[in-house]
N, C-alpha and C. Protein backbone atom coordinates (compact mmCIF):
# COMPACT_ATOMS: atom_id res chain seq x y z
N UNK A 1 84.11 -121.63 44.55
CA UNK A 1 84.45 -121.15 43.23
C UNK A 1 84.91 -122.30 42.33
N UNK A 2 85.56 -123.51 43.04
CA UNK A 2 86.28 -124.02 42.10
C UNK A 2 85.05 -125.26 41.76
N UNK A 3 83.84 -125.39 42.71
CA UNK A 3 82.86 -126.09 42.32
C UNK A 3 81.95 -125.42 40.98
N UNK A 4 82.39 -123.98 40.89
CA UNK A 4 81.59 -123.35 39.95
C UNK A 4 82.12 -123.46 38.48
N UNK A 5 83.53 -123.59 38.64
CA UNK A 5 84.58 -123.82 37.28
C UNK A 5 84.40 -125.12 36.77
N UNK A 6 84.25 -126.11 37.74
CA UNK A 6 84.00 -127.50 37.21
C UNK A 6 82.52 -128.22 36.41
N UNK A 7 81.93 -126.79 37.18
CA UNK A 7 80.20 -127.44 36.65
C UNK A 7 80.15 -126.97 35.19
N UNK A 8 81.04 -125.85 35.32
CA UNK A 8 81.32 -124.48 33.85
C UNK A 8 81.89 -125.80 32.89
N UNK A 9 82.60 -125.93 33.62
CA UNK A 9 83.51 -127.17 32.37
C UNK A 9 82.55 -127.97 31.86
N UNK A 10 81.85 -129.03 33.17
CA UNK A 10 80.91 -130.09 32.22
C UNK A 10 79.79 -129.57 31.85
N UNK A 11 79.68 -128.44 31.88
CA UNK A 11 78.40 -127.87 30.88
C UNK A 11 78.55 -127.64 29.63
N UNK A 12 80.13 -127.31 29.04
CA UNK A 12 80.80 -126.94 28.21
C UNK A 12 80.46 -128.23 27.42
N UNK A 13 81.54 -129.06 28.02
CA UNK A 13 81.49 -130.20 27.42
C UNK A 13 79.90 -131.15 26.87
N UNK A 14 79.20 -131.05 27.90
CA UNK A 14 77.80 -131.70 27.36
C UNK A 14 76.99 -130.65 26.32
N UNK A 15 77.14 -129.48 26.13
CA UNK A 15 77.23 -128.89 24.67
C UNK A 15 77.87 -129.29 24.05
N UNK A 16 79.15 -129.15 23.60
CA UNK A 16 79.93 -129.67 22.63
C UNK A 16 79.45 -131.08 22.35
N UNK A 17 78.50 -132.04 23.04
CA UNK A 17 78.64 -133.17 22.49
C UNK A 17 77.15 -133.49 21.99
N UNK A 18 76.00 -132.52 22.73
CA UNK A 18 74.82 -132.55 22.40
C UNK A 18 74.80 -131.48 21.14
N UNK A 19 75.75 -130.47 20.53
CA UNK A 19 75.74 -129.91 19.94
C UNK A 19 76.21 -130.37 18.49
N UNK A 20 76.35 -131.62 18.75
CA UNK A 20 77.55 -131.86 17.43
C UNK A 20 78.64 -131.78 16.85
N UNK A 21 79.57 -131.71 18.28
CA UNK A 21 80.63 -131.50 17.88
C UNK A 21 81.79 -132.05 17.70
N UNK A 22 81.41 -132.97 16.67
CA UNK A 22 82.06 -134.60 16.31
C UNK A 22 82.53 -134.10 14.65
N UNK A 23 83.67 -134.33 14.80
CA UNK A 23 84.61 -134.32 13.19
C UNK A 23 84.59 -135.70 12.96
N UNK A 24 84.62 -135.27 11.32
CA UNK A 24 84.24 -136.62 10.51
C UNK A 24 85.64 -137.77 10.42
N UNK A 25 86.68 -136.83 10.41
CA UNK A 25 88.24 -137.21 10.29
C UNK A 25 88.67 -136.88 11.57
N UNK A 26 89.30 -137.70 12.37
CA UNK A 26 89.93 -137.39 13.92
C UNK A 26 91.60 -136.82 13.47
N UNK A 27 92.08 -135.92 14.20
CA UNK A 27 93.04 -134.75 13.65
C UNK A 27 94.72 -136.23 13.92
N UNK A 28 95.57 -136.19 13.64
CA UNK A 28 96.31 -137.32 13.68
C UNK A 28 96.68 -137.28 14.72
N UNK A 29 96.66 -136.32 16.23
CA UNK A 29 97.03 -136.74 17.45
C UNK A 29 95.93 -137.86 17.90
N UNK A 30 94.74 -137.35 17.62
CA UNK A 30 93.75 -138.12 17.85
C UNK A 30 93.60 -139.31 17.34
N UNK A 31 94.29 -139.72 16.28
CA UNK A 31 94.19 -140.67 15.56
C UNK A 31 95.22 -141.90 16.32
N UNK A 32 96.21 -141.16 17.22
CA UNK A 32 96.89 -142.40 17.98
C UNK A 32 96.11 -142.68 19.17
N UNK A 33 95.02 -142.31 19.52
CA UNK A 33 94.04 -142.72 20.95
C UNK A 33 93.11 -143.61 20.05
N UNK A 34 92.86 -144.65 19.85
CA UNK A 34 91.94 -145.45 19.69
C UNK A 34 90.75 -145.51 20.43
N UNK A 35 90.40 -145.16 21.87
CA UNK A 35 89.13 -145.46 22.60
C UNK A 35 88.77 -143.82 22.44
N UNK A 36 89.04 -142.88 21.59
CA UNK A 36 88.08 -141.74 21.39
C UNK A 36 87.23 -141.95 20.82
N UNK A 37 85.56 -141.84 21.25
CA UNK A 37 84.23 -141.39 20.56
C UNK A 37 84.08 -140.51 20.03
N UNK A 38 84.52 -138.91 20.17
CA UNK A 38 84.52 -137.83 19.93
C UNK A 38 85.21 -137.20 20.00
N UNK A 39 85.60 -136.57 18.92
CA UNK A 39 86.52 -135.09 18.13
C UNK A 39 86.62 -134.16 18.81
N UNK A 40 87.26 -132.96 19.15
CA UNK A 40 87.24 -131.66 19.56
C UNK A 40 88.56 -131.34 18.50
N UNK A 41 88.16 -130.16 17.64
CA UNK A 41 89.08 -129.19 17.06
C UNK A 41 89.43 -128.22 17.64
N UNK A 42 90.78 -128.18 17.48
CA UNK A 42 91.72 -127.10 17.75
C UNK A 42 90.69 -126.24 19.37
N UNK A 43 90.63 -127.30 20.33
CA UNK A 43 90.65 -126.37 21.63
C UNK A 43 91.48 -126.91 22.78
N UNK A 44 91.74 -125.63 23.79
CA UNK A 44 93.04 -125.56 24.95
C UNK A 44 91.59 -125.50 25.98
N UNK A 45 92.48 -125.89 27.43
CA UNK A 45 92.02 -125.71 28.14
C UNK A 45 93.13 -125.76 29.75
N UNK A 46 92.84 -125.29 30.90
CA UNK A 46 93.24 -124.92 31.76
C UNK A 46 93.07 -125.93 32.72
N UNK A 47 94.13 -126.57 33.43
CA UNK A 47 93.88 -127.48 34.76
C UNK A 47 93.35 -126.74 36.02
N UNK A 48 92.59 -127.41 36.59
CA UNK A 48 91.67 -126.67 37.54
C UNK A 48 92.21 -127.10 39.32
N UNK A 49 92.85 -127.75 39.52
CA UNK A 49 93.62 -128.56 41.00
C UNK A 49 94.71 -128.66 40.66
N UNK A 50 95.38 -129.02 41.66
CA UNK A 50 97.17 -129.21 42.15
C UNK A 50 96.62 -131.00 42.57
N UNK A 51 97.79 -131.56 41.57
CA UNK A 51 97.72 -132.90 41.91
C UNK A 51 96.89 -133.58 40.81
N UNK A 52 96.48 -133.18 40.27
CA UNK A 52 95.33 -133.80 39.02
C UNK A 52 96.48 -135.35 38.55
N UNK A 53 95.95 -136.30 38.01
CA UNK A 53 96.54 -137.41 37.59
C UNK A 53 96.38 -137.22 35.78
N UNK A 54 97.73 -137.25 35.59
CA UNK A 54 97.68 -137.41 34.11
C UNK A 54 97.39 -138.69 33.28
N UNK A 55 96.44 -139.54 32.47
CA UNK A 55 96.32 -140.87 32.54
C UNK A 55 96.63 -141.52 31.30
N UNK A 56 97.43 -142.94 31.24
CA UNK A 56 97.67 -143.53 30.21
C UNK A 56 96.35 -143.59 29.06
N UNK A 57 94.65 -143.40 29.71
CA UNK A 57 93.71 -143.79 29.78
C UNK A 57 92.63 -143.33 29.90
N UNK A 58 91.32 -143.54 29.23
CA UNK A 58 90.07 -142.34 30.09
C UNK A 58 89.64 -143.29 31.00
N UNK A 59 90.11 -143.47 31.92
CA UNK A 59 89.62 -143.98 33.07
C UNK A 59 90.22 -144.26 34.25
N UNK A 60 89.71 -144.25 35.90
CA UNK A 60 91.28 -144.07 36.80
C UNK A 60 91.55 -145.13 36.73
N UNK A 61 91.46 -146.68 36.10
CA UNK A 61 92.27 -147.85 36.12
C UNK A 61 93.59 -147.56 35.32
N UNK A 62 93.42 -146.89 34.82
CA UNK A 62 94.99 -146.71 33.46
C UNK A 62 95.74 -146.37 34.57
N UNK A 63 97.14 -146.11 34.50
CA UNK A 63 98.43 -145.22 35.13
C UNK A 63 98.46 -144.29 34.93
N UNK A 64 98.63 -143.18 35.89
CA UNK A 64 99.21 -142.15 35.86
C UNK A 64 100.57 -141.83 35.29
N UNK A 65 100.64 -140.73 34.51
CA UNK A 65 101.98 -140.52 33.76
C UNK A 65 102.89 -139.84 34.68
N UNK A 66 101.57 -138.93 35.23
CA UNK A 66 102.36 -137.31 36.21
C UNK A 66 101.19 -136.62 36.35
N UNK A 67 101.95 -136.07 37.05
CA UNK A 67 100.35 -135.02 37.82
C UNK A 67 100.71 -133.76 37.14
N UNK A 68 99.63 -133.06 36.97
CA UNK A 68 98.54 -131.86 36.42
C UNK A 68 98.59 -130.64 37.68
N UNK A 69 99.04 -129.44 37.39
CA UNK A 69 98.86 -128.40 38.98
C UNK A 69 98.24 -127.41 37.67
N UNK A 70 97.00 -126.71 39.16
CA UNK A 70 96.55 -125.57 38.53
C UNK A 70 97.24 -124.35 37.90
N UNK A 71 96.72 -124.24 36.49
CA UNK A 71 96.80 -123.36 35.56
C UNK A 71 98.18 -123.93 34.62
N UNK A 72 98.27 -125.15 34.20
CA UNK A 72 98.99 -125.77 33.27
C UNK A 72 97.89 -126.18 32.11
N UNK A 73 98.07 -126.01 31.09
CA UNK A 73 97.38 -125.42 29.94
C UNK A 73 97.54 -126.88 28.94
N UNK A 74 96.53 -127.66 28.32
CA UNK A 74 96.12 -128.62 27.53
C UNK A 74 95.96 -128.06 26.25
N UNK A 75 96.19 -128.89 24.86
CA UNK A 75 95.15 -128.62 23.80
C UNK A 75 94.68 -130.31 23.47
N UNK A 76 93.26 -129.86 23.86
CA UNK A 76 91.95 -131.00 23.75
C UNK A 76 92.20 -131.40 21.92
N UNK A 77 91.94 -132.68 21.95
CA UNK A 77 92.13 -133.45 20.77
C UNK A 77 90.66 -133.71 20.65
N UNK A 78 90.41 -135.21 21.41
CA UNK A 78 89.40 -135.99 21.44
C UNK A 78 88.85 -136.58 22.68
N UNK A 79 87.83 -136.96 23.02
CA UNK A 79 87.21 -137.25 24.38
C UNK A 79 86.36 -138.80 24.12
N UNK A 80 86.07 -139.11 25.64
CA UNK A 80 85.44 -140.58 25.94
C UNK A 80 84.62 -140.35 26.69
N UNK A 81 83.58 -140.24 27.43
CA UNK A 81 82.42 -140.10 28.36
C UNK A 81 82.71 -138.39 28.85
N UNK A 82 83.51 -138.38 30.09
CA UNK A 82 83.77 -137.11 30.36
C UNK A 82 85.65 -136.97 30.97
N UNK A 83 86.12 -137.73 29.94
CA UNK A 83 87.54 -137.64 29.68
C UNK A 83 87.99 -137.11 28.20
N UNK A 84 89.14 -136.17 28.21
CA UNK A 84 89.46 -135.54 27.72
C UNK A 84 90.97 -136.02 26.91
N UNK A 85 91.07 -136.96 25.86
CA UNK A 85 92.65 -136.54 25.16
C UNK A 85 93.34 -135.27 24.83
N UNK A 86 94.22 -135.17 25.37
CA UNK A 86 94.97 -134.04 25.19
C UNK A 86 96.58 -134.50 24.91
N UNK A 87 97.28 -132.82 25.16
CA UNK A 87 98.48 -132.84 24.85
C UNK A 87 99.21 -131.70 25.41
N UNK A 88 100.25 -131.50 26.43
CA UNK A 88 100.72 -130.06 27.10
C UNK A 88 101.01 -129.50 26.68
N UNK A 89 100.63 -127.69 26.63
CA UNK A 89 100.75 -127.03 25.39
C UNK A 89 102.35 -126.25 26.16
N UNK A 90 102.77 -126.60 26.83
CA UNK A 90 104.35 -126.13 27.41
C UNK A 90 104.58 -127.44 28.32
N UNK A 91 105.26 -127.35 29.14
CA UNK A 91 106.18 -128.29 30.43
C UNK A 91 105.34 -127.89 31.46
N UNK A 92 105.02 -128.85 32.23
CA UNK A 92 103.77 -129.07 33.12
C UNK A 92 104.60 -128.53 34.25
N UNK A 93 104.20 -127.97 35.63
CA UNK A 93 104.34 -127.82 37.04
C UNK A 93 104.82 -129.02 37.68
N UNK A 94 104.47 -129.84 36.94
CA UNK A 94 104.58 -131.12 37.71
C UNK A 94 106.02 -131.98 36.77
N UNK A 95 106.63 -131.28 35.99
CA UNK A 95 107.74 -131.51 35.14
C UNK A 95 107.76 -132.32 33.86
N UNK A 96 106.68 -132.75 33.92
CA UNK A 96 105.89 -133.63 31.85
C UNK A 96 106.52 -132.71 31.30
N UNK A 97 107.05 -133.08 30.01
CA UNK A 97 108.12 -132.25 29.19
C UNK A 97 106.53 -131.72 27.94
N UNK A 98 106.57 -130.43 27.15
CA UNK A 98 105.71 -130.34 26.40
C UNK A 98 105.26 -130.73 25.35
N UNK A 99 104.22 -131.08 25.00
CA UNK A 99 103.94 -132.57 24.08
C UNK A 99 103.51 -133.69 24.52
N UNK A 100 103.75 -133.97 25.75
CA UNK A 100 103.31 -134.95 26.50
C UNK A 100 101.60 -135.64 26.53
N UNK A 101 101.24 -136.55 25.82
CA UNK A 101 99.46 -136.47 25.64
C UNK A 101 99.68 -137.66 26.94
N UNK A 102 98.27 -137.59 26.95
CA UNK A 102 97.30 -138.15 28.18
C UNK A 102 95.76 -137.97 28.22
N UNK A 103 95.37 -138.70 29.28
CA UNK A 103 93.92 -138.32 29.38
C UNK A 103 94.16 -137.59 30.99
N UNK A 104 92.59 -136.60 30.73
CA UNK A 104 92.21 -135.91 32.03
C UNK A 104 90.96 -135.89 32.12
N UNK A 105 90.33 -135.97 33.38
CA UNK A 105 88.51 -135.81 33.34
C UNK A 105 88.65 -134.24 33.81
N UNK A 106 87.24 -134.28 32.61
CA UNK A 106 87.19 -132.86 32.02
C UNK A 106 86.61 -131.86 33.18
N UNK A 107 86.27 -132.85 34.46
CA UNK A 107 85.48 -131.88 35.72
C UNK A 107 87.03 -131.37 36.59
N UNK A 108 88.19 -131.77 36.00
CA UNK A 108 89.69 -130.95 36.28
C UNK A 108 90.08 -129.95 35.52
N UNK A 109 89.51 -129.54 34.88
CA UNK A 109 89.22 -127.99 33.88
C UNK A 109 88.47 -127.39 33.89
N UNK A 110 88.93 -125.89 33.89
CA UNK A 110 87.86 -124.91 34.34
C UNK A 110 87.72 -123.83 33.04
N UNK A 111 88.68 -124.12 32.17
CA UNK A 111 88.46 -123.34 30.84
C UNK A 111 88.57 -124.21 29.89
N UNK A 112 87.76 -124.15 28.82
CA UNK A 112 87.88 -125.04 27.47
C UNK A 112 87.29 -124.08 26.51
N UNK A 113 88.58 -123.41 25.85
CA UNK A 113 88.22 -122.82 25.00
C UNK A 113 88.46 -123.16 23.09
N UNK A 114 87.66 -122.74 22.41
CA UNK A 114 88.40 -123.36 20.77
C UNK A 114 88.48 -121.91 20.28
């Protein structure tokens, strides 16, 4: 099942990006990530594992901030290949206070909704 949520996710996502779904103005959270290619407006999404790495970075060379447990809830800013800027939309499982941005790869989400 949880191979089925993840494929759900990057299918999501490779719409959203084959679809056009690039803003012309990046929203001002987005505007403090410099290595975003692409926009996402106003969407949340759901952590999909226990243990997920929260990252300074879209990529696993950055640091981890804190870890990500299933069903702790994101709102998606802007993205880099198949990493996701975000921001915790409450206080994480893993104790990140809410507000907290980071990157996550987006095959650790199983809902992305706008």
């Amino acid at each position: 099942m949880t191979v089925l949520r993840r494929t759900a996710a990057l299918g999501v996502s490779t719409a959203l990006l084959a679809g056009g779904a690039m803003a012309l103005a990046p929203t001002v959270s987005a505007a403090s990530s410099r290595t975003c290619t692409y926009n996402l407006t106003d969407f949340t999404a759901t952590v999909d594992g226990d243990g997920v790495n929260y990252r300074t970075g879209p990529s696993t060379r950055y640091t981890a901030k804190g870890r990500l447990y299933d069903g702790d809830r994101l709102r998606i800013y802007c993205g880099k290949g198949n990493w996701y800027y975000s921001s915790l939309a409450k206080r994480s499982a893993g104790g990140l206070a809410k507000g907290t941005v980071g990157w996550v790869r987006s095959d650790m989400l199983y809902q992305l909704a706008g």
